[in-house]
Protein backbone atom coordinates (compact mmCIF):
# COMPACT_ATOMS: atom_id res chain seq x y z
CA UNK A 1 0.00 0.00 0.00
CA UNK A 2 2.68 2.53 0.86
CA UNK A 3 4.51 1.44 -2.50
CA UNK A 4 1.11 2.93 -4.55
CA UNK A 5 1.03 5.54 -2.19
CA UNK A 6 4.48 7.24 -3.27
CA UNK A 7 3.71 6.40 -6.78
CA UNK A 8 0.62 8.09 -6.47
CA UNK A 9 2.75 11.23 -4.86
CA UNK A 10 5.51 11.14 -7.03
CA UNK A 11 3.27 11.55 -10.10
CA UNK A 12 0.93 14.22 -8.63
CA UNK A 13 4.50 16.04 -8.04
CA UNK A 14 6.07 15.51 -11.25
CA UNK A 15 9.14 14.04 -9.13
CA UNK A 16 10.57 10.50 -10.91
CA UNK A 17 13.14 8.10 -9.01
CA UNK A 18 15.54 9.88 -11.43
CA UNK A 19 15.55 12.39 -9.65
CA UNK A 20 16.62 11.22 -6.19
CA UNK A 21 14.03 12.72 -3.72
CA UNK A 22 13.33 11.17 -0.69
CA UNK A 23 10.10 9.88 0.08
CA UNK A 24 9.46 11.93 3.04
CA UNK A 25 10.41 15.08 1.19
CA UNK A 26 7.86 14.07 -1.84
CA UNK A 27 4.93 13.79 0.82
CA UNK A 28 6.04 16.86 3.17
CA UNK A 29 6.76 18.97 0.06
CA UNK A 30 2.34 17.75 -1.05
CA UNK A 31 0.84 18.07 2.86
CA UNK A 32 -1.31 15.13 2.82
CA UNK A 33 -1.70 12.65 5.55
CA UNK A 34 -0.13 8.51 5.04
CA UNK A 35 -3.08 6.32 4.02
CA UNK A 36 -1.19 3.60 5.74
CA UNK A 37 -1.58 5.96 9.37
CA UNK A 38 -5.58 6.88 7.91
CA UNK A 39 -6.41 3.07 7.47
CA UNK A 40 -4.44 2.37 10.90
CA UNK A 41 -6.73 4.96 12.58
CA UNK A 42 -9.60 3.79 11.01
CA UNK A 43 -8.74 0.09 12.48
CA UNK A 44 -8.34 1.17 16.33
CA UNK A 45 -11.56 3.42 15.69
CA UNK A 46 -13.47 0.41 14.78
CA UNK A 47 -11.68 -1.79 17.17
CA UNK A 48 -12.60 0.91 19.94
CA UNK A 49 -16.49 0.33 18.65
CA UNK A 50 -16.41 -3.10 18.90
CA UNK A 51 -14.72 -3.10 22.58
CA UNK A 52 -17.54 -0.87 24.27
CA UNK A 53 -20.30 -3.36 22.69
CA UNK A 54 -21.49 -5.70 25.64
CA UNK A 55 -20.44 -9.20 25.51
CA UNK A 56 -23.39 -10.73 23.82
CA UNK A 57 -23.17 -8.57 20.75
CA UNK A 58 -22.83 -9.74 17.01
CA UNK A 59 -19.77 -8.17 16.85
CA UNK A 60 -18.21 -9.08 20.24
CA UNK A 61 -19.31 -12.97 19.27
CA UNK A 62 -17.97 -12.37 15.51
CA UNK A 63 -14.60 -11.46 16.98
CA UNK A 64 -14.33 -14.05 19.74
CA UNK A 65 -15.50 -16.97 16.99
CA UNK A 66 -12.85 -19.81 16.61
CA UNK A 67 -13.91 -21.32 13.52
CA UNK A 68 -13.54 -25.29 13.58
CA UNK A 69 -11.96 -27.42 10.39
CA UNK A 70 -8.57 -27.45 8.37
CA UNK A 71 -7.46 -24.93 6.73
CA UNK A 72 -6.07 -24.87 3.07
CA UNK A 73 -2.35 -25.14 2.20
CA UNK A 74 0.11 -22.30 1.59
CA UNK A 75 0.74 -19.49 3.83
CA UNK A 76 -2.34 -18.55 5.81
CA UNK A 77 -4.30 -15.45 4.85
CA UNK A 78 -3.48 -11.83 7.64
CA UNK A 79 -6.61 -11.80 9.85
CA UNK A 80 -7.50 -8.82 11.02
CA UNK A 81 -7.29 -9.43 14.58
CA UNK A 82 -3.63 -9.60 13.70
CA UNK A 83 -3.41 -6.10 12.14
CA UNK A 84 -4.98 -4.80 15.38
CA UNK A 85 -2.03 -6.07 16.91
CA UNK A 86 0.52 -4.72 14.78
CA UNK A 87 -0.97 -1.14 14.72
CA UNK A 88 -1.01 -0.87 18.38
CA UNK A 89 2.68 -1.94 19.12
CA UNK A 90 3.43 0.80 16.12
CA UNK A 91 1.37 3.30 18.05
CA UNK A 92 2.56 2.40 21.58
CA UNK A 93 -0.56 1.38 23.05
CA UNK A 94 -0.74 -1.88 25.13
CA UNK A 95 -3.63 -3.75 26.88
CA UNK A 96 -4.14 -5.69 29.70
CA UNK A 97 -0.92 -7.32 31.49
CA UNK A 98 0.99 -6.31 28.40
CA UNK A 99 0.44 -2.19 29.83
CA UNK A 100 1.21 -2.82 32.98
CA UNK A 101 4.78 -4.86 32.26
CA UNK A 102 5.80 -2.34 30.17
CA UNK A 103 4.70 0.37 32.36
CA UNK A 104 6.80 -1.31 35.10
CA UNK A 105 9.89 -1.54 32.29
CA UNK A 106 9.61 1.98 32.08
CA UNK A 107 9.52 2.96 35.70
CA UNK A 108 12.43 0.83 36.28
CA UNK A 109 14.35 2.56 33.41
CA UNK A 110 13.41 5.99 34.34
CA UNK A 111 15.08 5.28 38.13
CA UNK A 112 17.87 3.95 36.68
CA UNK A 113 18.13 6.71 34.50
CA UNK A 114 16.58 9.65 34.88
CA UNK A 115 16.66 11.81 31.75
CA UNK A 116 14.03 13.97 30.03
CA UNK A 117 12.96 10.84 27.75
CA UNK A 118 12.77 8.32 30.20
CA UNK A 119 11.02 9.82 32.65
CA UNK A 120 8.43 11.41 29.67
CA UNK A 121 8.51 8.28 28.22
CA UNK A 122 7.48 6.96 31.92
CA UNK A 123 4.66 9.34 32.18
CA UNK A 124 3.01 8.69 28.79
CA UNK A 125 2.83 4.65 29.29
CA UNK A 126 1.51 5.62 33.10
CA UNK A 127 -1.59 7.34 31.69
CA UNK A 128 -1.96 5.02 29.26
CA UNK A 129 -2.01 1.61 31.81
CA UNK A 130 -4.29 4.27 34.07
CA UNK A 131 -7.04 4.55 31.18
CA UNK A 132 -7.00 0.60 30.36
CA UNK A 133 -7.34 0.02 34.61
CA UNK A 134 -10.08 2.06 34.75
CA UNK A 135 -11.68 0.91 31.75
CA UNK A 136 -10.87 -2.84 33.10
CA UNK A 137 -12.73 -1.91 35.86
CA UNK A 138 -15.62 -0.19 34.60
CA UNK A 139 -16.32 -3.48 32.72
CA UNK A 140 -15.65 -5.63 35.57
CA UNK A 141 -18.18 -3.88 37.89
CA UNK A 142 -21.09 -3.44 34.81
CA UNK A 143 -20.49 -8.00 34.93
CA UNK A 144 -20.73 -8.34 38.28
CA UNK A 145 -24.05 -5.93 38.34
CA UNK A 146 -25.33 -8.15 35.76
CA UNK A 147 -24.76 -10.96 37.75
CA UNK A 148 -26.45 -9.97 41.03
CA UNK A 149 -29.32 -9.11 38.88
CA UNK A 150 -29.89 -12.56 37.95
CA UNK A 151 -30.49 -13.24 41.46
CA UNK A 152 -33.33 -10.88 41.95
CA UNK A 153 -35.75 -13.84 42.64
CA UNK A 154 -33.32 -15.46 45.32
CA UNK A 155 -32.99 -12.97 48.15
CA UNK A 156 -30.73 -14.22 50.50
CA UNK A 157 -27.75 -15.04 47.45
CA UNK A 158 -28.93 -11.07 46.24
CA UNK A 159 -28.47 -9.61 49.02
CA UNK A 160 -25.43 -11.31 50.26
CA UNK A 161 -23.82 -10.31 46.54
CA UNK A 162 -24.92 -6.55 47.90
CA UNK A 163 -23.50 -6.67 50.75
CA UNK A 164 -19.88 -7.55 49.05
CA UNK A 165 -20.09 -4.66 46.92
CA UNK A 166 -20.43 -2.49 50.63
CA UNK A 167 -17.84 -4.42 52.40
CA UNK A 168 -15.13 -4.28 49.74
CA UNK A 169 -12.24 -6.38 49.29
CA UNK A 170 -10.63 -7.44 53.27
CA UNK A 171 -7.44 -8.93 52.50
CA UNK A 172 -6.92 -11.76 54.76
CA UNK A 173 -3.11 -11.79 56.46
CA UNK A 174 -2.55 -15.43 57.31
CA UNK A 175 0.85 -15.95 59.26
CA UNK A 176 2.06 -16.60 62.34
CA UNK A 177 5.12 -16.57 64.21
CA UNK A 178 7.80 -19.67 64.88
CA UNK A 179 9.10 -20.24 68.50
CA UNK A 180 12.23 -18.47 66.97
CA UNK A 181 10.10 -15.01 65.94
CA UNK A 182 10.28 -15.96 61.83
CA UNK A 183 6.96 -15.38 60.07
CA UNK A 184 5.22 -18.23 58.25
CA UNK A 185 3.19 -17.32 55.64
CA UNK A 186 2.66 -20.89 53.53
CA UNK A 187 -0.74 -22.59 54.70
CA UNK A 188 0.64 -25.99 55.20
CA UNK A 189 3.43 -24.70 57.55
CA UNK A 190 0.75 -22.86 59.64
CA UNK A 191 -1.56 -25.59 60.05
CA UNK A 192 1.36 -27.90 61.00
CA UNK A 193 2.04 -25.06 63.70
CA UNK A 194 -1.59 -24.95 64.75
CA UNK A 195 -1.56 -28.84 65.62
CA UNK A 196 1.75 -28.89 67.11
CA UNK A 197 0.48 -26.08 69.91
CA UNK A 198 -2.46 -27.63 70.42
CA UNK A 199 -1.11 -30.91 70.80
CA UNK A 200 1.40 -29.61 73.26
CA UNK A 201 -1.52 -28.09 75.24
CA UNK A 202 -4.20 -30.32 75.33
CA UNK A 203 -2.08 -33.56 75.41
CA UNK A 204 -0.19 -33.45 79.04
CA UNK A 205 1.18 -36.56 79.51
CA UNK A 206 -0.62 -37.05 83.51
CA UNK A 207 0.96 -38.95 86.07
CA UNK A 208 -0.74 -42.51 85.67
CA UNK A 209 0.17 -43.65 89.30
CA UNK A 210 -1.81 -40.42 90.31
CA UNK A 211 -4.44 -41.56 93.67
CA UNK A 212 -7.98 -42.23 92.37
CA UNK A 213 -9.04 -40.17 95.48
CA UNK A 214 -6.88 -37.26 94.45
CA UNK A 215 -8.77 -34.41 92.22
CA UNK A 216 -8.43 -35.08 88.33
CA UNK A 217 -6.70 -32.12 86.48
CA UNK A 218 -8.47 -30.36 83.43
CA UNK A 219 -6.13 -29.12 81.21
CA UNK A 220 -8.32 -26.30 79.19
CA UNK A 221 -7.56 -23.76 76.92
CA UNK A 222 -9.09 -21.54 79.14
CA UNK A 223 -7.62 -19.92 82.28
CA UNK A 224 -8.19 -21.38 85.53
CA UNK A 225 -11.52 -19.56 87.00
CA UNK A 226 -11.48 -20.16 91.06
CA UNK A 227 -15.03 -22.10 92.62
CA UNK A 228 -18.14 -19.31 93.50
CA UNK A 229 -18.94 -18.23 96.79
CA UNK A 230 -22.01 -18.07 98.25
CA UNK A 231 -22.38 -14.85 98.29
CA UNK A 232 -22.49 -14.64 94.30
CA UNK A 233 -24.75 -17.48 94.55
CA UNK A 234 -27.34 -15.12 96.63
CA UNK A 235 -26.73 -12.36 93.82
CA UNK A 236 -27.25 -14.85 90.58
CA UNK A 237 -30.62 -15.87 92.72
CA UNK A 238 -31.50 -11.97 92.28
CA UNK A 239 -31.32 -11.51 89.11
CA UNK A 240 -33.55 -14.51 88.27
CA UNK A 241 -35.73 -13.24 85.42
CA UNK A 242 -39.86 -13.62 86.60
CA UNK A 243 -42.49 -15.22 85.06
CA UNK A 244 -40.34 -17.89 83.25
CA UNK A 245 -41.91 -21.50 82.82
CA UNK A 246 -40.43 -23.71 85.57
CA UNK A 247 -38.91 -27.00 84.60
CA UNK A 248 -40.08 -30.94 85.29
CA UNK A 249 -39.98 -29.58 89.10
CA UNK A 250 -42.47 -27.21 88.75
CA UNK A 251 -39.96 -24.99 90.71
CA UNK A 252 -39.66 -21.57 88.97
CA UNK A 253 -37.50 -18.63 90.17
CA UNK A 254 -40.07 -16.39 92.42
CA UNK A 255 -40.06 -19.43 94.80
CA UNK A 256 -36.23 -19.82 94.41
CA UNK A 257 -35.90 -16.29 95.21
CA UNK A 258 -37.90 -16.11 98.33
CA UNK A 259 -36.02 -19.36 99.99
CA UNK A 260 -34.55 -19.51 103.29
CA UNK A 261 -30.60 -19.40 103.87
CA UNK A 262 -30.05 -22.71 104.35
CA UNK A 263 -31.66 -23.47 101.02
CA UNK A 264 -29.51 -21.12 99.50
CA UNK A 265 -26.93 -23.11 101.18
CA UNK A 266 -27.85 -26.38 100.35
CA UNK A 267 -27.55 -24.88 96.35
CA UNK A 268 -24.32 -23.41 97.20
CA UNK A 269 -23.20 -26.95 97.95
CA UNK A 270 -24.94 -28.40 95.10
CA UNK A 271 -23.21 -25.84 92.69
CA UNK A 272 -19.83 -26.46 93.64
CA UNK A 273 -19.99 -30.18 93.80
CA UNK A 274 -21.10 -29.91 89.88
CA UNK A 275 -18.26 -27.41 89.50
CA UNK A 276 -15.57 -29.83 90.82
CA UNK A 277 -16.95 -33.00 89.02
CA UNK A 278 -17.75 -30.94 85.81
CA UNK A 279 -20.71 -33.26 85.28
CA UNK A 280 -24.48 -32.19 85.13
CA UNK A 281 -27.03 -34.36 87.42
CA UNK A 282 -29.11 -36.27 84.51
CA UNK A 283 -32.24 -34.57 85.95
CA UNK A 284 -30.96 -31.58 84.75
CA UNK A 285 -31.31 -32.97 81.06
CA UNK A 286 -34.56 -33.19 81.19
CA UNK A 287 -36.77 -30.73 79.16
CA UNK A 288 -40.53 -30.61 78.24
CA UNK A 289 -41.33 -29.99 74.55
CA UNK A 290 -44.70 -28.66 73.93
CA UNK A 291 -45.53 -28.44 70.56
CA UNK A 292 -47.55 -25.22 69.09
CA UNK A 293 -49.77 -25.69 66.09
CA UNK A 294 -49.27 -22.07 63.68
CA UNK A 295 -51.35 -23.39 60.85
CA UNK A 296 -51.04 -23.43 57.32
């Protein structure tokens, strides 16, 4: 195409190749655009169209479609997804990952080196990874719209899609510390470090010749909380809520509440001999069920 172009030139001019003008001098010397640049424009225009048409458009599906089959011998014919290609590594634009290396490239070089045309150079492919970012993102957030709206008859999965969009992104900082103060940040180091302190602290090796009159020891991950007295038994007795359904006993807490001391007493006892033994009487277990009918 360029090779018609300057033939094109040359003859509007008058200028032959005898008489040994450059090319660029035959075109400046006329004022007229490249066609080559004019259909390269006119590509990136079109491919611009085609990029802000949603997903399920004719022209979005024409461009995605991988056509199934052999293809014929000889050299296979330039698609045009390939020209795109070409005309935006001669213009300098780059999408996607490709931006954002480059853009990196550039910072690096510009540090390195910081002249005038680095550091320009620097600035331009900034803007440029900027504008695809934001773009990136517009279309990511118009998807994931579309997506919660296909949940409008479910509400619990709608709203709980909502309710992402509010929260934001939390990143999660998993890692803990060795006995030697090093972080650990892989997953199966920190779960090997999870069961190694538990098993150190639930699995106490007891003394097996220990008296079977002697107290057994509870080893908890919970700190050691000393027996009640009897005077924050009276106090819990208190603050018994009224007009509560009393259990199998038909005891409920107004009766509890006016008791004599020694009853108090005898529960003080009662309390701290389930505290010691850490077992429930089976009474205790006992519950009555009634059943409500609501209908239909």
């Amino acid at each position: 195409m360029s090779v018609t172009e300057m033939t094109m030139l040359r003859w509007i001019s008058g200028v032959t190749r005898e008489d040994k003008i450059k090319n660029e001098y035959v075109s400046g010397s006329i004022g007229v655009a490249s066609i080559v640049n004019k259909m390269r424009e006119n590509r990136l225009k079109w491919l611009g169209h085609v990029m802000r048409r949603e997903e399920t458009g004719a022209v979005r599906v024409v461009m995605k479609m991988n056509i199934e089959g052999k293809r014929g011998r000889g050299r296979p014919k330039k698609r045009w997804l390939k020209n795109i290609e070409k005309d935006m590594r001669a213009v300098g634009v780059c999408i996607g990952d490709d931006a954002i290396k480059k853009r990196s490239e550039a910072r690096i070089k510009a540090i390195q080196n910081p002249t005038p045309e680095n550091q320009e150079e620097f600035l331009t492919l900034k803007n440029q990874t900027n504008k695809i970012i934001r773009r990136e993102k517009r279309k990511a957030e118009k998807e994931f719209v579309s997506s919660i709206e296909e949940h409008r008859l479910n509400p619990r999965r709608f709203f709980k899609k909502c309710n992402s969009i509010k929260k934001g992104f939390n990143a999660q900082l998993i890692m803990l510390r060795d006995d030697c103060g090093y972080l650990i940040t892989d997953e199966a180091n920190i779960v090997k470090k999870f069961q190694t302190h538990f098993k150190d602290l639930l699995n106490i090796n007891q003394d097996n010749n220990a008296s079977k009159e002697d107290d057994p020891l509870y080893y908890t991950v919970q700190p050691e909380i000393t027996e009640l007295d009897e005077e924050e038994i009276k106090q819990i007795i208190i603050m018994l809520k009224n007009n509560k359904a009393p259990e199998e006993d038909n005891i409920n807490a107004e009766l509890i509440k006016i008791s004599t001391p020694k009853m108090i007493s005898k529960i003080y006892i009662l309390i701290n001999e389930i505290w010691k033994k850490r077992q429930i009487p089976h009474d205790w277990k006992t519950a009555i069920i009634c059943t409500i009918y609501k209908g239909i």
